[in-house]
C-alpha atoms as a PDB file:
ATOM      1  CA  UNK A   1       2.753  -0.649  -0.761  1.00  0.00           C
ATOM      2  CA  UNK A   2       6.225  -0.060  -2.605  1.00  0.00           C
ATOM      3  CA  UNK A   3       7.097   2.114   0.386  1.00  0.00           C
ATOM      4  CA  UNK A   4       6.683  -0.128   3.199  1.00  0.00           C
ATOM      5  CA  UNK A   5       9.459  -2.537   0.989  1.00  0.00           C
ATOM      6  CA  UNK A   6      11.803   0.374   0.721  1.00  0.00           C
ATOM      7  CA  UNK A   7      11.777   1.251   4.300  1.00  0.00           C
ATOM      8  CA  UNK A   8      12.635  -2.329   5.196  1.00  0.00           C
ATOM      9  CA  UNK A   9      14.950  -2.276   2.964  1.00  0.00           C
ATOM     10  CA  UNK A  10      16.810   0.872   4.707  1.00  0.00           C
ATOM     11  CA  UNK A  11      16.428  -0.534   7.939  1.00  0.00           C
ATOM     12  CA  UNK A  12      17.726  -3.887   7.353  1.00  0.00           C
ATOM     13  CA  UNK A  13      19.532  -3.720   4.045  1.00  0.00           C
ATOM     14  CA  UNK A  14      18.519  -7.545   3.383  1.00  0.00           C
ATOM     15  CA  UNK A  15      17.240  -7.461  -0.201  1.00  0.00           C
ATOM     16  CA  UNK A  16      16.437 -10.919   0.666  1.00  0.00           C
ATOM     17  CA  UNK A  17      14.067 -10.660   3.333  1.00  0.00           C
ATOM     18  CA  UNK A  18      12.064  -7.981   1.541  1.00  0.00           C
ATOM     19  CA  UNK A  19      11.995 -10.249  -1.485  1.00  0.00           C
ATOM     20  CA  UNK A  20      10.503 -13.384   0.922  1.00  0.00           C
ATOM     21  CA  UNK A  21       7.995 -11.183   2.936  1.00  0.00           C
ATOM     22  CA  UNK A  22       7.118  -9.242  -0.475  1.00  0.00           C
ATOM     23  CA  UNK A  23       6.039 -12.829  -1.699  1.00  0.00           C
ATOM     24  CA  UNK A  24       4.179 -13.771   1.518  1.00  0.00           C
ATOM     25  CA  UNK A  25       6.555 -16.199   2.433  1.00  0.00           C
ATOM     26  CA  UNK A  26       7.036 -15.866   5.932  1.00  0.00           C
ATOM     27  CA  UNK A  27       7.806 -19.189   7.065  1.00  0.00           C
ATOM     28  CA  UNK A  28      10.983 -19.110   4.560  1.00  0.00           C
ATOM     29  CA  UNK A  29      11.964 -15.646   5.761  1.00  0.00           C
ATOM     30  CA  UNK A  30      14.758 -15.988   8.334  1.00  0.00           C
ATOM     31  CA  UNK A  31      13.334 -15.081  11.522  1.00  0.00           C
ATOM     32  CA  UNK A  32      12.720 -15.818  14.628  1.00  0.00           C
ATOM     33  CA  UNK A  33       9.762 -17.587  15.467  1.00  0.00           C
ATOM     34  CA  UNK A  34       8.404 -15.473  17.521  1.00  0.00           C
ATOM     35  CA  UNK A  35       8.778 -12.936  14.805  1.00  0.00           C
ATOM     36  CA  UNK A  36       7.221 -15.494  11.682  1.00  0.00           C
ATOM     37  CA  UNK A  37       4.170 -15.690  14.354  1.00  0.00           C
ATOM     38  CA  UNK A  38       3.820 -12.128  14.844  1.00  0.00           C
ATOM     39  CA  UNK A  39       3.675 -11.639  11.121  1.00  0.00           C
ATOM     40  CA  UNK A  40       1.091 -14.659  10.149  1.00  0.00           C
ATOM     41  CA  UNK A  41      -0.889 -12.437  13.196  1.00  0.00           C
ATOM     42  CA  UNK A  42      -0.266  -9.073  11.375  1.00  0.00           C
ATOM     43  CA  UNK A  43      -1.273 -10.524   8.094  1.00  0.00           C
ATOM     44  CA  UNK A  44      -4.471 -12.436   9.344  1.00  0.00           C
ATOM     45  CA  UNK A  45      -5.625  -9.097  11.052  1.00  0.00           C
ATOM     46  CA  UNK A  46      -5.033  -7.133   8.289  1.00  0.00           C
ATOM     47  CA  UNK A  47      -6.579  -9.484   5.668  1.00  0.00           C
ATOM     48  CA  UNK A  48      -9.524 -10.693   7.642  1.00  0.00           C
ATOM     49  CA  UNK A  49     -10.031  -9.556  10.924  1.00  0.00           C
ATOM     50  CA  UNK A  50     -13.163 -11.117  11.934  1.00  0.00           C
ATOM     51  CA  UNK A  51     -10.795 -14.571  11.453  1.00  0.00           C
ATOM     52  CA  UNK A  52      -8.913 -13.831  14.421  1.00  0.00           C
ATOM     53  CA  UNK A  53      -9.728 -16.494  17.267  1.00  0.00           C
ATOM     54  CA  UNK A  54      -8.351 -17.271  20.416  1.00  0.00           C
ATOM     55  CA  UNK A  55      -5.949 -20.090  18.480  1.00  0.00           C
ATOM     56  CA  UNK A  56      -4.304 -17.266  17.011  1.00  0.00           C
ATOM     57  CA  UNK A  57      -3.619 -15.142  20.328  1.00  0.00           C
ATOM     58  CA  UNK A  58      -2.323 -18.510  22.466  1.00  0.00           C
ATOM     59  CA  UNK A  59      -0.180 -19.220  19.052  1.00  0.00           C
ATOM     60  CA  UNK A  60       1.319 -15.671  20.050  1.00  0.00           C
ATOM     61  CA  UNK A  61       1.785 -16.625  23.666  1.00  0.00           C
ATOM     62  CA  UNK A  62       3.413 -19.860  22.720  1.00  0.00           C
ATOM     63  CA  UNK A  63       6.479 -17.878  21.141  1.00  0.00           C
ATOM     64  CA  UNK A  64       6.387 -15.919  24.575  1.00  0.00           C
ATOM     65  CA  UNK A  65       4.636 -12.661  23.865  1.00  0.00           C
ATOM     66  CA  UNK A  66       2.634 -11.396  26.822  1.00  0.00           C
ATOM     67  CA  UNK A  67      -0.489  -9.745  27.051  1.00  0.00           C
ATOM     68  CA  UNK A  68       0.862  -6.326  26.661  1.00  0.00           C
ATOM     69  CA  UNK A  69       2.708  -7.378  23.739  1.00  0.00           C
ATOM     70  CA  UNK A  70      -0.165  -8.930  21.617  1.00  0.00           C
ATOM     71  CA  UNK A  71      -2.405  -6.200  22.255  1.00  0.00           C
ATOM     72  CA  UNK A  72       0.549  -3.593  21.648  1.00  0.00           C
ATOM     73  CA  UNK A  73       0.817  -5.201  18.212  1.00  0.00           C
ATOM     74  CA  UNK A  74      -2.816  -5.099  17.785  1.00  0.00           C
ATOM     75  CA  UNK A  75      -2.905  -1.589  18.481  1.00  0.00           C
ATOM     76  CA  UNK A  76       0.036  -1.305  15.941  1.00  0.00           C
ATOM     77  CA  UNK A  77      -1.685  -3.320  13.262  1.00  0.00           C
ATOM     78  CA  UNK A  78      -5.025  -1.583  13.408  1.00  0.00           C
ATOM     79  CA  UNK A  79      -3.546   1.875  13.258  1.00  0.00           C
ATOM     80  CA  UNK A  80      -1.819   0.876  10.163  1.00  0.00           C
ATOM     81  CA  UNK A  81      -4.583  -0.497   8.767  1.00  0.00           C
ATOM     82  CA  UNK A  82      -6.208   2.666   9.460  1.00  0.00           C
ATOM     83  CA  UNK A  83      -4.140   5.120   8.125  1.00  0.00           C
ATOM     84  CA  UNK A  84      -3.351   3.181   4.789  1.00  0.00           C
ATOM     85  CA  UNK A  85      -7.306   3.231   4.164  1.00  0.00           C
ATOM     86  CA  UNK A  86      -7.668   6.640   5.064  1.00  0.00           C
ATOM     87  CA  UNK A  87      -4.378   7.902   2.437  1.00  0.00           C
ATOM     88  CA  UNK A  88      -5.873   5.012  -0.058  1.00  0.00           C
ATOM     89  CA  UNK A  89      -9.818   6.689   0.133  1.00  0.00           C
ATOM     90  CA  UNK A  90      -8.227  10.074   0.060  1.00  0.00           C
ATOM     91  CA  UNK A  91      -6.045   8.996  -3.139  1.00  0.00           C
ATOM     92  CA  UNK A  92      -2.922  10.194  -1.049  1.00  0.00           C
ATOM     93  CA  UNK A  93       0.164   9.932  -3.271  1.00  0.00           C
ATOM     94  CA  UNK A  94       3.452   9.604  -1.342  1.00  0.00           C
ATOM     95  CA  UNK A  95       6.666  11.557  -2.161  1.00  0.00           C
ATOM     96  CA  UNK A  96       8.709   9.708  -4.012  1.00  0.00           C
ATOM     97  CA  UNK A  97      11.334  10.257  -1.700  1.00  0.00           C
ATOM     98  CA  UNK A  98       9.528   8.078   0.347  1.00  0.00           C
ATOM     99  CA  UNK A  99       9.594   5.180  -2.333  1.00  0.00           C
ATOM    100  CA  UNK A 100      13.471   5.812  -2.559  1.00  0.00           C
ATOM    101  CA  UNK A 101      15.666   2.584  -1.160  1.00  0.00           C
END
C-alpha cells in the first residue's frame, strides 16, 4: 500500500500526515473533524464491513455530511476496496513510477 502513501505525499507534501495516517493515528493527524470521522468510517468499512451500524452513519452526520455525501464515500470506499482485491488476487505489481514520491 506504499503507493497510496506516495500519492498523499504528492498531493499534500506533509511528510507528517502520511507518517500519522501510515500509523493509524487519525485522531493525532491534523484534520478537520469532519475529515478524522470520514477516515475512522473509511477504515471501519474497509476492515470490517459487516461492523458498520447506524452509530457510525449519524457519527458522519454529526460532522455535517449529508446523505449524498456518506453514501458518495461509501461508493468511494467500496470501489477501492474492490479494485485493490482484484490487483492483490491477480498479483498486479505497480510501476514503480507509481511508488515514486
Amino acid at each position: 500500500m506504499e503507493h497510496h502513501g506516495a500519492g498523499l505525499r504528492r498531493l499534500t507534501r506533509d511528510e507528517a500526515l502520511v507518517e500519522t495516517l501510515k500509523n493509524n493515528q487519525i485522531t493525532s493527524a491534523a484534520l478537520s473533524a469532519a475529515d478524522c470521522e470520514l477516515l475512522r468510517y473509511a477504515v471501519k468499512l474497509t476492515k470490517n464491513p459487516a461492523s458498520v451500524v447506524e452509530a457510525d452513519i449519524e457519527a458522519l452526520r454529526a460532522v455535517g455530511f449529508d446523505d449524498r455525501g456518506i453514501h458518495d464515500a461509501c461508493q468511494v470506499v467500496a470501489y477501492f476496496n474492490y479494485v485493490n482485491r482484484v490487483a492483490d488476487g491477480l498479483g498486479v505489481e505497480l510501476e514503480d513510477r507509481f511508488l515514486e514520491s
